[in-house]
Protein backbone atom coordinates (compact mmCIF):
# COMPACT_ATOMS: atom_id res chain seq x y z
CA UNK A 1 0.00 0.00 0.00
CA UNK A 2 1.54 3.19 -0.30
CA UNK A 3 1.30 6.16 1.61
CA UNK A 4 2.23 9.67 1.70
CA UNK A 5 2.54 12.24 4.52
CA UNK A 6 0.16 15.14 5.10
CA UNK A 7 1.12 18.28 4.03
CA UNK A 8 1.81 19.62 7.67
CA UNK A 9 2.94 16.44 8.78
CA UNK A 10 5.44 16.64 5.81
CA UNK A 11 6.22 20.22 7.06
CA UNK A 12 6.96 18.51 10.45
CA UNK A 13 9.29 15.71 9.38
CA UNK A 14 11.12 18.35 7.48
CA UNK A 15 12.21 20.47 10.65
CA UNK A 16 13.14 17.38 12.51
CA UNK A 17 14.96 15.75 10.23
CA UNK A 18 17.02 19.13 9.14
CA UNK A 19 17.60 19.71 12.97
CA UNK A 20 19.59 16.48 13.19
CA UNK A 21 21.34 16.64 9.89
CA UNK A 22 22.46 20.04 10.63
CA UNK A 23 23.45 19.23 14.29
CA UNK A 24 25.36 16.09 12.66
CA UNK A 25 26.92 18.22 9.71
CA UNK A 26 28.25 20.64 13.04
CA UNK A 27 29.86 17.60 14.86
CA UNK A 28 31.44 15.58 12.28
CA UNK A 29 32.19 18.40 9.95
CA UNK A 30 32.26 21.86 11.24
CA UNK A 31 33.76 21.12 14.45
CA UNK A 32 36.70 19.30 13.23
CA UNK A 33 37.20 22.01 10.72
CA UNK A 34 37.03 25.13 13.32
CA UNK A 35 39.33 22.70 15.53
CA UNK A 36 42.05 22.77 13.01
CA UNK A 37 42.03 25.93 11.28
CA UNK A 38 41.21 28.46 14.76
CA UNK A 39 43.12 26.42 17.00
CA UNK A 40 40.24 25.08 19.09
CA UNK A 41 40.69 22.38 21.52
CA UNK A 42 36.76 21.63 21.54
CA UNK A 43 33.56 22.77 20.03
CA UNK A 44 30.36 22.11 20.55
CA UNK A 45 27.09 22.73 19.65
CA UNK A 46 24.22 23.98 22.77
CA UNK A 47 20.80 22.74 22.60
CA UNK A 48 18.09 25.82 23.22
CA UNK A 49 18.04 25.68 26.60
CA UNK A 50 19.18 29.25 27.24
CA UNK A 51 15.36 30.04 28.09
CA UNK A 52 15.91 28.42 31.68
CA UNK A 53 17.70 31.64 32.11
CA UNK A 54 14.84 33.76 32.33
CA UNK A 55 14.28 33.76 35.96
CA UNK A 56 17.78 34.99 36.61
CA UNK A 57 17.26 38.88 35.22
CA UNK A 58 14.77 39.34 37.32
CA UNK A 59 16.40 38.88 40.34
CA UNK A 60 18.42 40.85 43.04
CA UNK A 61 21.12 38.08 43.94
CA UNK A 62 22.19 37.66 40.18
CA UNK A 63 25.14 35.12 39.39
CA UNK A 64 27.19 33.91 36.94
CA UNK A 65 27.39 30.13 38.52
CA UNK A 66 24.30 29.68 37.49
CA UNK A 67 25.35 29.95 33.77
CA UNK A 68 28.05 27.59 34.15
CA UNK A 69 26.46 24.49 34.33
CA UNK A 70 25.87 25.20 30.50
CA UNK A 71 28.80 23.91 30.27
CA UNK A 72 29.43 21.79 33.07
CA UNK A 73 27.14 19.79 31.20
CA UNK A 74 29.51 19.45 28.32
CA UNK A 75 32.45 18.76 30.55
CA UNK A 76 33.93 22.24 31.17
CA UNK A 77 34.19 24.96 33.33
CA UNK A 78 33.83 28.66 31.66
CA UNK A 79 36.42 31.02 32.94
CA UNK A 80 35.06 34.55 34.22
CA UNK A 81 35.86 36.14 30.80
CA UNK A 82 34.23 33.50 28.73
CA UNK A 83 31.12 33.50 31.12
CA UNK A 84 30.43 37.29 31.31
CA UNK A 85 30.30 36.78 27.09
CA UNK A 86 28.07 34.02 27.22
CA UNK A 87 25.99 35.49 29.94
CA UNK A 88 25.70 38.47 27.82
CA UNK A 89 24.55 37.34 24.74
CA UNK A 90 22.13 34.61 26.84
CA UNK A 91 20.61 38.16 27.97
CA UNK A 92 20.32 39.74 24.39
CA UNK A 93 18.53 36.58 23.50
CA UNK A 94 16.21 36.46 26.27
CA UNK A 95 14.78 40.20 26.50
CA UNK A 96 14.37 40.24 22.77
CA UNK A 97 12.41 36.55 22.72
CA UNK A 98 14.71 35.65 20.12
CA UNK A 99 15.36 31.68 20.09
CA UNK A 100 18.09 30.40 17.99
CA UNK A 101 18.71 26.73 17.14
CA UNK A 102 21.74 26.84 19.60
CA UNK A 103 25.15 28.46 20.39
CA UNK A 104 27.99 27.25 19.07
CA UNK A 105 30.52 26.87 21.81
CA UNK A 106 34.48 27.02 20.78
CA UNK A 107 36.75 26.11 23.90
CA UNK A 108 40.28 25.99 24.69
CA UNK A 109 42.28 24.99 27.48
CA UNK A 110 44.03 26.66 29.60
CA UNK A 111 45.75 24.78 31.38
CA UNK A 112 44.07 24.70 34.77
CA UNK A 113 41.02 22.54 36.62
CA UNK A 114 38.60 23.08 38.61
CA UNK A 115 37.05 20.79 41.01
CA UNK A 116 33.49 20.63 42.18
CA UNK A 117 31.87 18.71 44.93
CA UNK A 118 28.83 16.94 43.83
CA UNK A 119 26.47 18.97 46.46
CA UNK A 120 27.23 22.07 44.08
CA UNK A 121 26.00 20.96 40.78
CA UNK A 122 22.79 20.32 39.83
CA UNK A 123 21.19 16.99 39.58
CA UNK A 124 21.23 17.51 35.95
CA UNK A 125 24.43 18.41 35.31
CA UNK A 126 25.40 15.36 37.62
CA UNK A 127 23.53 12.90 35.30
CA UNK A 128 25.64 14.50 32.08
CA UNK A 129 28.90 14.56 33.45
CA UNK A 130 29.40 10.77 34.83
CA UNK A 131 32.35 10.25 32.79
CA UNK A 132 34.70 13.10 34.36
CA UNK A 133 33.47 11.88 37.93
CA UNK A 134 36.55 11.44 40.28
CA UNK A 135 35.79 9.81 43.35
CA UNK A 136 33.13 12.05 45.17
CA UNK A 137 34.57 15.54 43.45
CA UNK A 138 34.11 16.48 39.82
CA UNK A 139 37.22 17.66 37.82
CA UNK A 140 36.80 20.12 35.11
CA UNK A 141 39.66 21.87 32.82
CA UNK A 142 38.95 25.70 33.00
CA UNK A 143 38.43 26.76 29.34
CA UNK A 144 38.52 30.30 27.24
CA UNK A 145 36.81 30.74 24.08
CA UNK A 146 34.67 32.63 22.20
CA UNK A 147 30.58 32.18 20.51
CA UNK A 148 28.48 31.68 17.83
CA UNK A 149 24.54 32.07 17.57
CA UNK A 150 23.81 29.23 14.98
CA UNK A 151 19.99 29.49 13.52
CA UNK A 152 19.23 25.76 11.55
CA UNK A 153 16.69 26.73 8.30
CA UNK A 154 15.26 23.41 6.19
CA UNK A 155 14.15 23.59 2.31
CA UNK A 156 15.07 26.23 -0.10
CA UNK A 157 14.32 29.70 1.84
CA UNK A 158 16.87 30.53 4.67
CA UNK A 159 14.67 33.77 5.97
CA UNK A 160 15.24 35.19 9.44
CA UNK A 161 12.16 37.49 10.79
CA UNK A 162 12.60 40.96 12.04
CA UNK A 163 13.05 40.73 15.34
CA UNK A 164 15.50 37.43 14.62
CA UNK A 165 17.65 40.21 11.95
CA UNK A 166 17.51 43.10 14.82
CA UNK A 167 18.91 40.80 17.72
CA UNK A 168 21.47 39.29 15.33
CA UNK A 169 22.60 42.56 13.93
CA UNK A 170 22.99 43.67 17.71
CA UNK A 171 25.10 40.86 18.77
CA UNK A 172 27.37 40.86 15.58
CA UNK A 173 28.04 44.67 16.01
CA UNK A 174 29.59 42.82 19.62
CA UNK A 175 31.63 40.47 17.95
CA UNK A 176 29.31 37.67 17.94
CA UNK A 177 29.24 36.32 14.88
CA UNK A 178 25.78 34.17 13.10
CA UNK A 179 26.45 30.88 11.60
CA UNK A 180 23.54 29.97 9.46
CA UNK A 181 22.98 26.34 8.30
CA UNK A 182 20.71 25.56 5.60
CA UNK A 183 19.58 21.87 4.83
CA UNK A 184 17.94 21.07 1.78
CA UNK A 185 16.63 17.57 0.96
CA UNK A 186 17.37 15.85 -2.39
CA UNK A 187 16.13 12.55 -1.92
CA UNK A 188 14.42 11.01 1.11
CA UNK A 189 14.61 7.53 -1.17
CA UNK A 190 18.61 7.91 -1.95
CA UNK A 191 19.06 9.79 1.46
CA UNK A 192 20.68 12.69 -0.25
CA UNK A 193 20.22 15.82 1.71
CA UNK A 194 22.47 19.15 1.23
CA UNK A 195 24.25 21.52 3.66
CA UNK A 196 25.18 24.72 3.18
CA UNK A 197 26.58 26.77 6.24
CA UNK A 198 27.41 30.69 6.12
CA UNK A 199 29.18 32.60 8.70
CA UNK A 200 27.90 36.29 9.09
CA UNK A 201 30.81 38.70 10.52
CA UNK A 202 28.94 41.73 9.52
CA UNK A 203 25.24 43.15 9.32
CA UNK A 204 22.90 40.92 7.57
């Protein structure tokens, strides 16, 4: 018998499947590329979860700790310069309601670790991180680096709204560059899908 997806259920499958490919194309591709040409010891792609953030402008007893387990989760701990950028642009993104696909994190050593006690990380960072457990502390290497918002598009139109071209404008004009990938697919049969990626230094 054969079958065919629903229009928006086609729609659907689209955005899913151009999520992963483009999140694939970043680790197996970009990343390794970035790596050896910019010098990076590690990068790595966020998931949108910058929105649990919200809460924190709001209140009087702001801190940057809880940013860090953004990347505790990964592994690493963000030194102060690193986290003040991050923490920044996390804000940018926030009061403007602007959600990008993710931020591209590129790290680099510097030499140094930092060591946690479990009773000051989350139980969700905990479950993420059992592979760097070392006895009953958690060792991190302190990292440096730098951003990139990265905003995933899937078929033939890569279009940003308003709101998305204001926020990115503002965050590029502070050295925060876009990276937009656009997935196209050729042939769901064949599984032939293309990616094109584009780095914007300037305005868009």
């Amino acid at each position: 018998m054969q079958y065919r997806f629903k229009h928006l259920e086609y729609n659907g499958l689209k955005g899913v499947i151009g999520e992963q490919l483009a999140r694939s194309f970043v680790r197996n591709k970009l990343a390794p590329s970035l790596v050896e040409e910019e010098g990076w010891d590690y990068v790595v792609l966020s998931k949108n979860n910058h929105k649990q953030h919200a809460w924190t402008w709001n209140t009087k007893l702001f801190s940057f700790d809880c940013f860090r387990e953004d990347f505790i989760i990964f592994g690493f701990y963000a030194n102060m310069k690193l986290l003040s950028k991050y923490a920044t642009v996390v804000q940018a993104l926030e009061q403007n309601h602007c959600v990008p696909d993710g931020i591209l994190l590129k790290l680099k050593e510097t030499g140094n670790t930092k060591r946690l006690k479990e009773s000051t990380v989350s139980s969700i960072a905990r479950l993420k991180v059992d592979d760097f457990r070392n006895g009953k502390d958690l060792r991190f290497p302190i990292v440096e680096g730098d951003l990139e918002i990265v905003e995933i598009k899937c078929g033939r139109k890569a279009r940003l709204f308003k709101k998305q071209k204001e926020t990115y404008n503002n965050l590029i004009a502070k050295n925060v560059p876009l990276r937009l990938i656009r997935v196209r697919i050729v042939s769901f049969d064949l599984n032939r899908f293309l990616v094109e990626e584009h780095k914007y230094e300037k305005f868009l």
